[in-house]
C-alpha atoms as a PDB file:
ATOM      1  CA  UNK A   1       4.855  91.423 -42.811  1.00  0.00           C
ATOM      2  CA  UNK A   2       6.776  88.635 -44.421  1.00  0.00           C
ATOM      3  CA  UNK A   3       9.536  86.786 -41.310  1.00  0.00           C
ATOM      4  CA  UNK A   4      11.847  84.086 -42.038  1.00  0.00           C
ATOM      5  CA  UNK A   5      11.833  82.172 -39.266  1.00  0.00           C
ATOM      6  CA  UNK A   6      14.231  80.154 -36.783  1.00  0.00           C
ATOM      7  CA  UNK A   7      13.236  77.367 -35.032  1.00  0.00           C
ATOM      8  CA  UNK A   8      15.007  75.405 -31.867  1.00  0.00           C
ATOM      9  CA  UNK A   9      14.194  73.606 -29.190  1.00  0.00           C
ATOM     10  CA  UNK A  10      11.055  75.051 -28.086  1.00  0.00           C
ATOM     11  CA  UNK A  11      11.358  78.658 -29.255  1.00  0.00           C
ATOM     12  CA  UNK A  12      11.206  80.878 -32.564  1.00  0.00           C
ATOM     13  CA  UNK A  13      12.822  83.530 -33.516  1.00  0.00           C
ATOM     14  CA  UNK A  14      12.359  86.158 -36.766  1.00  0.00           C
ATOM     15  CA  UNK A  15      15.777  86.791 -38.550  1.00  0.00           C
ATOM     16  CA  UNK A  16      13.518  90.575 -39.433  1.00  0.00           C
ATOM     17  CA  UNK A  17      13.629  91.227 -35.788  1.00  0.00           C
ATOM     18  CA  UNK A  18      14.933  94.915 -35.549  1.00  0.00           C
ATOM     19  CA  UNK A  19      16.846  94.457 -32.849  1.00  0.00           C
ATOM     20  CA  UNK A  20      18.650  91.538 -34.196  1.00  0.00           C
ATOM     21  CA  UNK A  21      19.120  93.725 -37.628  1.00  0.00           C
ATOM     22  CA  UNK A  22      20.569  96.687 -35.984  1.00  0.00           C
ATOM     23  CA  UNK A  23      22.949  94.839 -33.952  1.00  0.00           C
ATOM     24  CA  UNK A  24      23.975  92.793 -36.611  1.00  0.00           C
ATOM     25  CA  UNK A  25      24.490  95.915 -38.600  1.00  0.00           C
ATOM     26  CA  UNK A  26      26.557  98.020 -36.133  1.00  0.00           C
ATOM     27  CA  UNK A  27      28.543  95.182 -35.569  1.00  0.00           C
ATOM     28  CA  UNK A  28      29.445  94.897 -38.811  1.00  0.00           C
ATOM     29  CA  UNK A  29      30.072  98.804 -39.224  1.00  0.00           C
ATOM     30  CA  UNK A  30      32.528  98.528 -36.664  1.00  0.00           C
ATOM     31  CA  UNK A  31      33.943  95.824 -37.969  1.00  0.00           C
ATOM     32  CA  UNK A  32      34.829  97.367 -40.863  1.00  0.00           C
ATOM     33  CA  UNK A  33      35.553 101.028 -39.694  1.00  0.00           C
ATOM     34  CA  UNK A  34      38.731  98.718 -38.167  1.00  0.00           C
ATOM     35  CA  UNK A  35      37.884  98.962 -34.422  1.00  0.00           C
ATOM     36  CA  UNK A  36      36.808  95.763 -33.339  1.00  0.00           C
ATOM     37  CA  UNK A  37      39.562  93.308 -34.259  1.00  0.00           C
ATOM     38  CA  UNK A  38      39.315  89.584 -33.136  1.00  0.00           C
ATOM     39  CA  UNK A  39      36.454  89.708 -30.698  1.00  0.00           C
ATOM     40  CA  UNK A  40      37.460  93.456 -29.710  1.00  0.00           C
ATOM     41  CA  UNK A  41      34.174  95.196 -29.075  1.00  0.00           C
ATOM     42  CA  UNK A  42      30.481  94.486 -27.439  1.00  0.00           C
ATOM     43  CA  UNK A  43      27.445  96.001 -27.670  1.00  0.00           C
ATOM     44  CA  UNK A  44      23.986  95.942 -25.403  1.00  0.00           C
ATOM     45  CA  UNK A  45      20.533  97.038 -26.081  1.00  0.00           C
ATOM     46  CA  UNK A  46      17.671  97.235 -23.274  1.00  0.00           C
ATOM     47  CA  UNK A  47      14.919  95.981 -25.065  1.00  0.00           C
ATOM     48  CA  UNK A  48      10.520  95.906 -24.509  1.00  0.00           C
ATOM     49  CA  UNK A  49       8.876  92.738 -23.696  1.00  0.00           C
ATOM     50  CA  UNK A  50       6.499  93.539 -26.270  1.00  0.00           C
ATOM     51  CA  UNK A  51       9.073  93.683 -29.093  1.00  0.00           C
ATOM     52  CA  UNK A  52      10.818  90.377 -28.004  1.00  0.00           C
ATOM     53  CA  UNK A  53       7.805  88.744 -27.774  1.00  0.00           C
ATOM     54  CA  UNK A  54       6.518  89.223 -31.394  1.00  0.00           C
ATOM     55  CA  UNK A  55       9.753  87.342 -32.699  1.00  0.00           C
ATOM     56  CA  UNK A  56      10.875  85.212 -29.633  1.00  0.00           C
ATOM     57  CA  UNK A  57       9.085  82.776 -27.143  1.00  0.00           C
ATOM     58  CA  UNK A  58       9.819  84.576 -24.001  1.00  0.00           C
ATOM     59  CA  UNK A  59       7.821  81.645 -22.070  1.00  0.00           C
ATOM     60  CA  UNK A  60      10.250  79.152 -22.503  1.00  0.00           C
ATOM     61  CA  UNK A  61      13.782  79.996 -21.598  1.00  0.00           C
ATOM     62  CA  UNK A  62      16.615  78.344 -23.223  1.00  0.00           C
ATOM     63  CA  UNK A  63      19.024  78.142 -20.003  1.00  0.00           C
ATOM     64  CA  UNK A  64      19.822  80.118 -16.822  1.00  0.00           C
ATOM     65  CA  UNK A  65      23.470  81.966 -16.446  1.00  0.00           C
ATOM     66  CA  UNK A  66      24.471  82.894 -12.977  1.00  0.00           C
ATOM     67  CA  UNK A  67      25.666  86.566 -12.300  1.00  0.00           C
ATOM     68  CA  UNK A  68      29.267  87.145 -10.588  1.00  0.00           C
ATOM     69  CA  UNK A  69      27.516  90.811  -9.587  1.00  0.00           C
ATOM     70  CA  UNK A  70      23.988  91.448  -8.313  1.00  0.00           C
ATOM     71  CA  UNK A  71      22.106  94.088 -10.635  1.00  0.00           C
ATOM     72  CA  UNK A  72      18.066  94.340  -8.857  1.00  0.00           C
ATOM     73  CA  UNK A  73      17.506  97.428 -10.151  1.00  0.00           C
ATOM     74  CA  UNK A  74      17.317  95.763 -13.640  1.00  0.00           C
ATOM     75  CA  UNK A  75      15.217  92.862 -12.844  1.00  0.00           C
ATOM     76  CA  UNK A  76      12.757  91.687 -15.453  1.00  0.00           C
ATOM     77  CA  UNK A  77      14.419  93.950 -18.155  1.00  0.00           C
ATOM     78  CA  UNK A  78      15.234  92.327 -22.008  1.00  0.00           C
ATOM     79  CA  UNK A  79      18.628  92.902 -23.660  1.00  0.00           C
ATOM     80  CA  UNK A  80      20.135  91.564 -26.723  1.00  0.00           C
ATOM     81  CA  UNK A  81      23.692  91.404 -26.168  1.00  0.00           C
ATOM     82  CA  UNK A  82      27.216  90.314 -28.205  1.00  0.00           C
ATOM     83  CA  UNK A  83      28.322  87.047 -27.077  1.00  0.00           C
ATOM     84  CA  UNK A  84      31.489  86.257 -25.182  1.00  0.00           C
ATOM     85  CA  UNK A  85      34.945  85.671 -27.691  1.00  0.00           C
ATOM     86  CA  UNK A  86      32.454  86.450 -30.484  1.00  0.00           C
ATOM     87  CA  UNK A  87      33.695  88.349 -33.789  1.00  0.00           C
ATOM     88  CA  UNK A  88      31.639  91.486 -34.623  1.00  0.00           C
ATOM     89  CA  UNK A  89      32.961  90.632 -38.540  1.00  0.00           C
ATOM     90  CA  UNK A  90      30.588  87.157 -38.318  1.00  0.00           C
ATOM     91  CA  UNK A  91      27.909  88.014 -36.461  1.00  0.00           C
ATOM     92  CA  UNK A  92      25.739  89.488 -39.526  1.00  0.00           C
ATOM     93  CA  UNK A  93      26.353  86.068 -41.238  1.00  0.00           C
ATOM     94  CA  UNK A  94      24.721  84.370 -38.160  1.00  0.00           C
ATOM     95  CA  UNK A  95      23.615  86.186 -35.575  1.00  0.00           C
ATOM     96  CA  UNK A  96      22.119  83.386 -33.637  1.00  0.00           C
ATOM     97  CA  UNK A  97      25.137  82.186 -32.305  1.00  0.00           C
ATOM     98  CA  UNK A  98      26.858  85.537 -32.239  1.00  0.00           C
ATOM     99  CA  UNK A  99      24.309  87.706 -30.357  1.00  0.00           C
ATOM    100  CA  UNK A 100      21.741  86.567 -27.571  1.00  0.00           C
ATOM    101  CA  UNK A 101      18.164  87.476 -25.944  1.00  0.00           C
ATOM    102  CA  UNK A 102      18.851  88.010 -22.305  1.00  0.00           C
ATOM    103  CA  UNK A 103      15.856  88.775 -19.392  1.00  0.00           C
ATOM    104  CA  UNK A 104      17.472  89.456 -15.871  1.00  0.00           C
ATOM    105  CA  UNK A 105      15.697  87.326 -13.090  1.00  0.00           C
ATOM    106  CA  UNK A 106      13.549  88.475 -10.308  1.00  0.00           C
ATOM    107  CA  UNK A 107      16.029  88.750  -7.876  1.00  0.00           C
ATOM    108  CA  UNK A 108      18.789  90.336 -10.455  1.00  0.00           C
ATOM    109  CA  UNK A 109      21.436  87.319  -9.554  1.00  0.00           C
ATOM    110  CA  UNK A 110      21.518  85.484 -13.265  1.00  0.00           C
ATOM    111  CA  UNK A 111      20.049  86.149 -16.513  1.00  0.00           C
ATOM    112  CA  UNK A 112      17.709  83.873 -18.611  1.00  0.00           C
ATOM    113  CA  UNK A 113      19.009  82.913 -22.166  1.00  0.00           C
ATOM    114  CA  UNK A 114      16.042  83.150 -24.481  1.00  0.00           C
ATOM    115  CA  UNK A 115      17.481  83.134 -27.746  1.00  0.00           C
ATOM    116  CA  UNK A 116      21.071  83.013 -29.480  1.00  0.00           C
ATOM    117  CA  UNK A 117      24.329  81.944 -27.970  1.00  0.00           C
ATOM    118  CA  UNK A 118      24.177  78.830 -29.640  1.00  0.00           C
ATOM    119  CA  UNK A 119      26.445  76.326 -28.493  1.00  0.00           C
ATOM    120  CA  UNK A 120      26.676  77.137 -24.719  1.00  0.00           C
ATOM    121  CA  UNK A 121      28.400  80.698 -25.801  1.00  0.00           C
ATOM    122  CA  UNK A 122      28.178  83.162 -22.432  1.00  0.00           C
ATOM    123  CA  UNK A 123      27.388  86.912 -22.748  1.00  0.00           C
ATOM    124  CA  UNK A 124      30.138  89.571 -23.029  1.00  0.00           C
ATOM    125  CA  UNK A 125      33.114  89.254 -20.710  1.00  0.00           C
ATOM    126  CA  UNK A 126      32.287  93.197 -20.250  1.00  0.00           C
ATOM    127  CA  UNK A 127      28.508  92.336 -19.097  1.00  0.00           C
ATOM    128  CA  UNK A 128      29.310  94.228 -15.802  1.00  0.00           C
ATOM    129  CA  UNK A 129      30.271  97.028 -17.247  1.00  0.00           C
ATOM    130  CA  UNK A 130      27.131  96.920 -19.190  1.00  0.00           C
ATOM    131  CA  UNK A 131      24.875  96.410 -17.020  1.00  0.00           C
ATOM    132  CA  UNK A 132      25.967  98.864 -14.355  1.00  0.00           C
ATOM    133  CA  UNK A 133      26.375 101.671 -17.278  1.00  0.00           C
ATOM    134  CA  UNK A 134      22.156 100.654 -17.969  1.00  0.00           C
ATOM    135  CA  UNK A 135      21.287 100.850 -14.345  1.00  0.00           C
ATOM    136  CA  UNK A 136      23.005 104.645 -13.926  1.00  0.00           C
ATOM    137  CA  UNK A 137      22.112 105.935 -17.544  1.00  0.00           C
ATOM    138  CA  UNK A 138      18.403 104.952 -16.940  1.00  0.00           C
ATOM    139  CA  UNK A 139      18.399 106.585 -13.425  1.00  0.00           C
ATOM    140  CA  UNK A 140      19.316 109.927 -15.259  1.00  0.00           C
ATOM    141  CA  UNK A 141      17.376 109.564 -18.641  1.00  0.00           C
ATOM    142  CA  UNK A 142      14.566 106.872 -19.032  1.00  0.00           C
ATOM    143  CA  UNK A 143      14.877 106.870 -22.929  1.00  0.00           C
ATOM    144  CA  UNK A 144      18.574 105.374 -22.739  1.00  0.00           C
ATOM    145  CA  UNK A 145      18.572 102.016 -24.633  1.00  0.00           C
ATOM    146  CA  UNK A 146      22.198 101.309 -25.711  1.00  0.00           C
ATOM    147  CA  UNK A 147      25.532 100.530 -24.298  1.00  0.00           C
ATOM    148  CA  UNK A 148      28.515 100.033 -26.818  1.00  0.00           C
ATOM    149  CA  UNK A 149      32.071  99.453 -26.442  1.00  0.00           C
ATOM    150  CA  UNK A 150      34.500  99.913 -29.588  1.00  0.00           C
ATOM    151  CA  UNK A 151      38.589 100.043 -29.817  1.00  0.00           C
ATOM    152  CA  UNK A 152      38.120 103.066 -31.545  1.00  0.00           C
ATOM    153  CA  UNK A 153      41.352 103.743 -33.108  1.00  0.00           C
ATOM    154  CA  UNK A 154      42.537 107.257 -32.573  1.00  0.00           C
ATOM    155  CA  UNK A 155      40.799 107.372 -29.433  1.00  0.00           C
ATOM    156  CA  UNK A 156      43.165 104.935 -27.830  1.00  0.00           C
ATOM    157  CA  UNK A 157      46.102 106.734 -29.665  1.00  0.00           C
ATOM    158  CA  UNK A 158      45.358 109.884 -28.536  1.00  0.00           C
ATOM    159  CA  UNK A 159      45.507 108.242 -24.583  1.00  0.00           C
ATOM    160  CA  UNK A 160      49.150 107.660 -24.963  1.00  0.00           C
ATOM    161  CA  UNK A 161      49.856 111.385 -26.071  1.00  0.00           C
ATOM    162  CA  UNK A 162      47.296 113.442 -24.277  1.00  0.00           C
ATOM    163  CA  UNK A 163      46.931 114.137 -20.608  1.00  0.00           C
ATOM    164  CA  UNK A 164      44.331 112.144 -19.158  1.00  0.00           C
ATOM    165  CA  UNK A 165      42.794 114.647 -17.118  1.00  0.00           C
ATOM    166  CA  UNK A 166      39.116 114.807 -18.710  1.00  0.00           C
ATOM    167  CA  UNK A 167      38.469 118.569 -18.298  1.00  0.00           C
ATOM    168  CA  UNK A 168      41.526 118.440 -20.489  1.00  0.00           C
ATOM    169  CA  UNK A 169      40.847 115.899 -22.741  1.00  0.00           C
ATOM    170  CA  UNK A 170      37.285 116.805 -23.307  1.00  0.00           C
ATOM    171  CA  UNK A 171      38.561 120.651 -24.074  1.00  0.00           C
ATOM    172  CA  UNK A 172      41.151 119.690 -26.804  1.00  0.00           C
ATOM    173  CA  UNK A 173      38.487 117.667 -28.079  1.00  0.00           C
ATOM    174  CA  UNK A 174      35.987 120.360 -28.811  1.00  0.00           C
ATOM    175  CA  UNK A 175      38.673 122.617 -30.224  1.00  0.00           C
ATOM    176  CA  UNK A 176      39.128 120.144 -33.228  1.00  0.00           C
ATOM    177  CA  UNK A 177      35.876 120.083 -34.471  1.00  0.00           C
ATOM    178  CA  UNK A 178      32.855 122.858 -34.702  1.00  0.00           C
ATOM    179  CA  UNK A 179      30.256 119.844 -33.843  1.00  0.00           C
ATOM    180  CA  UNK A 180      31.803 118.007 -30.871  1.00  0.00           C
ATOM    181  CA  UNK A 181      30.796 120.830 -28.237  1.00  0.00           C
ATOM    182  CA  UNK A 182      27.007 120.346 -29.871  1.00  0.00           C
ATOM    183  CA  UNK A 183      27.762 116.715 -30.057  1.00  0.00           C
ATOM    184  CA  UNK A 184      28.511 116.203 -26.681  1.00  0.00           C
ATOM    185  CA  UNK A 185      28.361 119.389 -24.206  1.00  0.00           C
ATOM    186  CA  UNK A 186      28.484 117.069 -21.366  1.00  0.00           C
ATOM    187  CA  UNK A 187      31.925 115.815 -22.120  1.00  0.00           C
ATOM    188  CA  UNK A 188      33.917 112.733 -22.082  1.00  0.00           C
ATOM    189  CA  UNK A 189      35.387 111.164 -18.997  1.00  0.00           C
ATOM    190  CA  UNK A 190      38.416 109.031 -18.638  1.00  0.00           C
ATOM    191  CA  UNK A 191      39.196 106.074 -15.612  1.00  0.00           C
ATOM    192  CA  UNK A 192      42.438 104.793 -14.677  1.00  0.00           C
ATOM    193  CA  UNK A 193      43.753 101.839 -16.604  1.00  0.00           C
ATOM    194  CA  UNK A 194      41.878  98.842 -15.084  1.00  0.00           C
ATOM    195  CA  UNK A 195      41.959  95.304 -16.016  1.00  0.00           C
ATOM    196  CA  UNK A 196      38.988  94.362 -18.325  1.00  0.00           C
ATOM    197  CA  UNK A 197      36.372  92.111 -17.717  1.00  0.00           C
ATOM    198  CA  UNK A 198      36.117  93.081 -13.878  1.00  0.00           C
ATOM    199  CA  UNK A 199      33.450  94.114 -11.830  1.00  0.00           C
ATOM    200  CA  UNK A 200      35.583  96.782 -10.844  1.00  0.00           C
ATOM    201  CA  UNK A 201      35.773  98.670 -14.400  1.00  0.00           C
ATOM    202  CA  UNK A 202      32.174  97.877 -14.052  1.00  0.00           C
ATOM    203  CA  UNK A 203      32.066 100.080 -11.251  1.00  0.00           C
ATOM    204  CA  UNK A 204      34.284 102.677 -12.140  1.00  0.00           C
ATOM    205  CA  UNK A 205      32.473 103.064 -15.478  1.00  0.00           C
ATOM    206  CA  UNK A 206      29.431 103.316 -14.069  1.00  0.00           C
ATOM    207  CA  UNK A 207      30.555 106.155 -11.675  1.00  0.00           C
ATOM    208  CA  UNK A 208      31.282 108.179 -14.562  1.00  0.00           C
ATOM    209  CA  UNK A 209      28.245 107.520 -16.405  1.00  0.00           C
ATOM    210  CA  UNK A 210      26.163 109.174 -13.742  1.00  0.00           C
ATOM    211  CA  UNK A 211      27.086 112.357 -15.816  1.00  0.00           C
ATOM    212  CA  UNK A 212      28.464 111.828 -18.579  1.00  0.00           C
ATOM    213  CA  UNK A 213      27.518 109.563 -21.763  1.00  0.00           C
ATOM    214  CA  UNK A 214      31.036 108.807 -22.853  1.00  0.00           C
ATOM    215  CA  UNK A 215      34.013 106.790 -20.917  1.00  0.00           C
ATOM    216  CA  UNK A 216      36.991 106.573 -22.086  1.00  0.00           C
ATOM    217  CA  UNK A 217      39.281 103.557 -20.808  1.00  0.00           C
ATOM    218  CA  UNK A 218      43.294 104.724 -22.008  1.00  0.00           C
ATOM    219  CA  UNK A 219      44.971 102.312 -23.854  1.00  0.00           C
ATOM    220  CA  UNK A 220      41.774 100.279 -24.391  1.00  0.00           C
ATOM    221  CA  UNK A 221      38.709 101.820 -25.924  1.00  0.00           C
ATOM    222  CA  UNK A 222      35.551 103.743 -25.534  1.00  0.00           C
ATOM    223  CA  UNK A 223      31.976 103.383 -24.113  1.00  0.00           C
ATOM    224  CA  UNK A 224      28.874 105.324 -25.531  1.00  0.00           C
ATOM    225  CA  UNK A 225      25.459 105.228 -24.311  1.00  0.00           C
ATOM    226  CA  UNK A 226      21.960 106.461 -26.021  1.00  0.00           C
ATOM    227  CA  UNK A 227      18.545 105.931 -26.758  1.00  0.00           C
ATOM    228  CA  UNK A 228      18.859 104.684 -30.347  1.00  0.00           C
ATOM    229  CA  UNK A 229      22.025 102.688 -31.953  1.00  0.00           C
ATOM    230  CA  UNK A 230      22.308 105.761 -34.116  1.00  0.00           C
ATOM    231  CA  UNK A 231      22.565 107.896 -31.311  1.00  0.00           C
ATOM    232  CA  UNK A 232      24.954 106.041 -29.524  1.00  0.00           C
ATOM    233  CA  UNK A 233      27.287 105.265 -32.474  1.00  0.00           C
ATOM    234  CA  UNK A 234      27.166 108.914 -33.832  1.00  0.00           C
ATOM    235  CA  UNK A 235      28.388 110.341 -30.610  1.00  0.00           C
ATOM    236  CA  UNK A 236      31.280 107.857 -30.411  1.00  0.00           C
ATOM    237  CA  UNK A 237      32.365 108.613 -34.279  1.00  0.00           C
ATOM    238  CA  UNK A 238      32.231 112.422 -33.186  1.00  0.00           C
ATOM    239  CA  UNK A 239      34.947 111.767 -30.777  1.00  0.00           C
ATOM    240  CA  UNK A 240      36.831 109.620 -32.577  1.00  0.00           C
ATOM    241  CA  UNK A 241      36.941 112.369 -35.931  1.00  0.00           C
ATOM    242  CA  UNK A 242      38.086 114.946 -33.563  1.00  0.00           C
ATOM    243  CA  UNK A 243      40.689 112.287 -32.019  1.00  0.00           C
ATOM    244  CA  UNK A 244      41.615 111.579 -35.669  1.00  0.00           C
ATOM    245  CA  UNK A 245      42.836 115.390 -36.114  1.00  0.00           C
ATOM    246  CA  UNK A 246      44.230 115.548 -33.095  1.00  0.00           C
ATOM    247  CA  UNK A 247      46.565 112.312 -33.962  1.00  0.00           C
ATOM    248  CA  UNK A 248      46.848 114.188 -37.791  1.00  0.00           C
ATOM    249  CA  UNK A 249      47.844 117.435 -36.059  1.00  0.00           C
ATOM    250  CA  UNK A 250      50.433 115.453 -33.681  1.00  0.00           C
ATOM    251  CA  UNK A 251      53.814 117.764 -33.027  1.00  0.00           C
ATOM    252  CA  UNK A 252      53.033 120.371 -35.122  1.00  0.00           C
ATOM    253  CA  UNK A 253      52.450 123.900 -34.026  1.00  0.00           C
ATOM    254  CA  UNK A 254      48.884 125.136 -33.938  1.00  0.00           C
ATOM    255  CA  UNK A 255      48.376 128.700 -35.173  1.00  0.00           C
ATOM    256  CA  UNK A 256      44.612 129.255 -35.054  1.00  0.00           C
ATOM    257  CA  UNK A 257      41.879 127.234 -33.135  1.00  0.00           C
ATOM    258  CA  UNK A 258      38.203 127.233 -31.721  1.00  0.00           C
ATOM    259  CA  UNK A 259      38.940 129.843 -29.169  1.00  0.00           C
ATOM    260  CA  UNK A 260      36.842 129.861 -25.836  1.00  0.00           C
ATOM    261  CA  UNK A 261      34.496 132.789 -26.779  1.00  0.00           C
ATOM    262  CA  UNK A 262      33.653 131.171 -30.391  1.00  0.00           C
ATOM    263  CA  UNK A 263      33.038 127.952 -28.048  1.00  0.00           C
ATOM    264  CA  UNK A 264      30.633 130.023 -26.185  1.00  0.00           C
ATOM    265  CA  UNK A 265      29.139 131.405 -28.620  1.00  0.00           C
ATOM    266  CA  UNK A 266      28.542 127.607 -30.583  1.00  0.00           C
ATOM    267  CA  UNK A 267      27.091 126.687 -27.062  1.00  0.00           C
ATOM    268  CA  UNK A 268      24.482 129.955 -27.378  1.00  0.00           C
ATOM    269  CA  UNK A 269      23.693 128.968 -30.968  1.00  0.00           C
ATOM    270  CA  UNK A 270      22.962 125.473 -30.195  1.00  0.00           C
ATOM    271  CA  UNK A 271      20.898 125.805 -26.695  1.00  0.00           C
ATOM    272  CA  UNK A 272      23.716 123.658 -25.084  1.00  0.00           C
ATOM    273  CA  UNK A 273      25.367 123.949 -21.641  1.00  0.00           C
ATOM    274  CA  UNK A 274      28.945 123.390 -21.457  1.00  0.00           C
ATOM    275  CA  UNK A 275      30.355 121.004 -18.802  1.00  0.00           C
ATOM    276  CA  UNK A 276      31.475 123.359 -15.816  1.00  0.00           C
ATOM    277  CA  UNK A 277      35.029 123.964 -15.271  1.00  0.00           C
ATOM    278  CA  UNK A 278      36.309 123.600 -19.070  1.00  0.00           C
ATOM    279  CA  UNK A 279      35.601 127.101 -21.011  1.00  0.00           C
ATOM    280  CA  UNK A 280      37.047 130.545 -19.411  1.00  0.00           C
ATOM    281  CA  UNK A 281      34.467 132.737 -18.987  1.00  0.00           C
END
């Protein structure tokens, strides 16, 4: 296989990576679906040693970041993560110093910078978050790879109209669309408003994702988590098409929709179990 390669102090690093393509891609995607403005956004990807190591040195770390929150349980572990204040619309025109190859240290108190963040750039100001999202999804399902964070749109419209009960919000959801109960049988959950960046909407996110693979934070975005980057974004454009009807329907009254029974009866088709405590029996 051809590589173009990068080359810096010590360390190289293939521009064909995967990893580095897909991120760059979805970034991009985002970008341009108009749900990341400014640096809006952040993705995270648990990544093999064996796949870093065919495109990076993973001998020779670049520098050493110190963690505001202890995360053991992920010690050792690779990510490639979005950079801190970083646009998602330029980080497929250089990814170097938009994304960066991250190993957590033995003792899960910093992370190791082994490629990108170029210029003394810092991980996500949501790394918390992330991290503590990995550490419950992979407790539950040991194929879950991805962590990403969007502005979708209608999503955070429909948390200033709709109650923000999640039994309730995950209910109206299904009823817009055939595919979302399919999509996502588990449902979507919703935290209080909490200021971003904290360990504490670290820790309330991660509560949530101890069941469910979708948080919603009102009046700020959404978090998805998977095992592939198509996974993960698919389930959070499901939610955000049936948040888009919802938002088209707004006042208007409804005079037929996907009753509970027909619900049911998707759920039979499809060999999925509905969340408890949404669908009348």
């Amino acid at each position: 296989m051809s590589t173009s390669v990068l080359e810096s102090k010590g360390y190289i690093a293939s521009s064909e990576a995967p990893f580095i393509q897909e991120m760059s891609e979805i970034t991009r995607h985002m970008w341009e679906l108009g749900w990341d403005e400014l640096n809006g956004g952040n993705v995270s990807y648990l990544l093999d040693e064996n796949e870093v190591a065919k495109y990076i040195n993973v001998l020779e770390p670049l520098r050493t970041i110190k963690l505001t929150f202890p995360v053991k349980e992920l010690a050792g572990k690779y990510f490639i993560v979005t950079g801190s204040g970083k646009y998602f619309r330029n980080v497929i025109k250089d990814p170097e110093a938009n994304l960066g190859v991250l190993r957590v240290s033995a003792n899960g108190g910093s992370v190791e910078v082994l490629w990108g963040l170029r210029n003394g750039a810092v991980p996500t100001s949501e790394l918390a978050s992330h991290f503590m999202s990995h550490i419950e999804r992979l407790k539950v399902d040991p194929t879950h790879r991805i962590v990403l964070h969007t502005h979708a749109t209608n999503v955070i419209a429909m948390t200033f109209t709709h109650d923000l009960d999640e039994l309730k919000f995950t209910k109206t959801l299904w009823e817009m669309c055939t595919e979302c109960l399919v999509v996502f049988p588990d449902g979507v959950s919703v935290i209080p408003w909490i200021v971003p960046g904290s360990s504490e909407i670290g820790r309330e996110t991660a509560k949530k994702m101890k069941d469910h693979r979708l948080v919603i934070w009102p009046q700020h975005g959404i978090f998805g988590t998977g095992s592939t980057m198509d996974a993960t974004f698919g389930l959070v454009e499901t939610v955000e098409k049936a948040a888009t009807i919802y938002n088209l329907i707004g006042g208007r009254e409804i005079k037929q929709k996907i009753t509970d029974q027909q619900l049911w009866d998707l759920a039979k088709a499809f060999g999925v179990t509905p969340k408890a405590g949404i669908l009348e029996v």
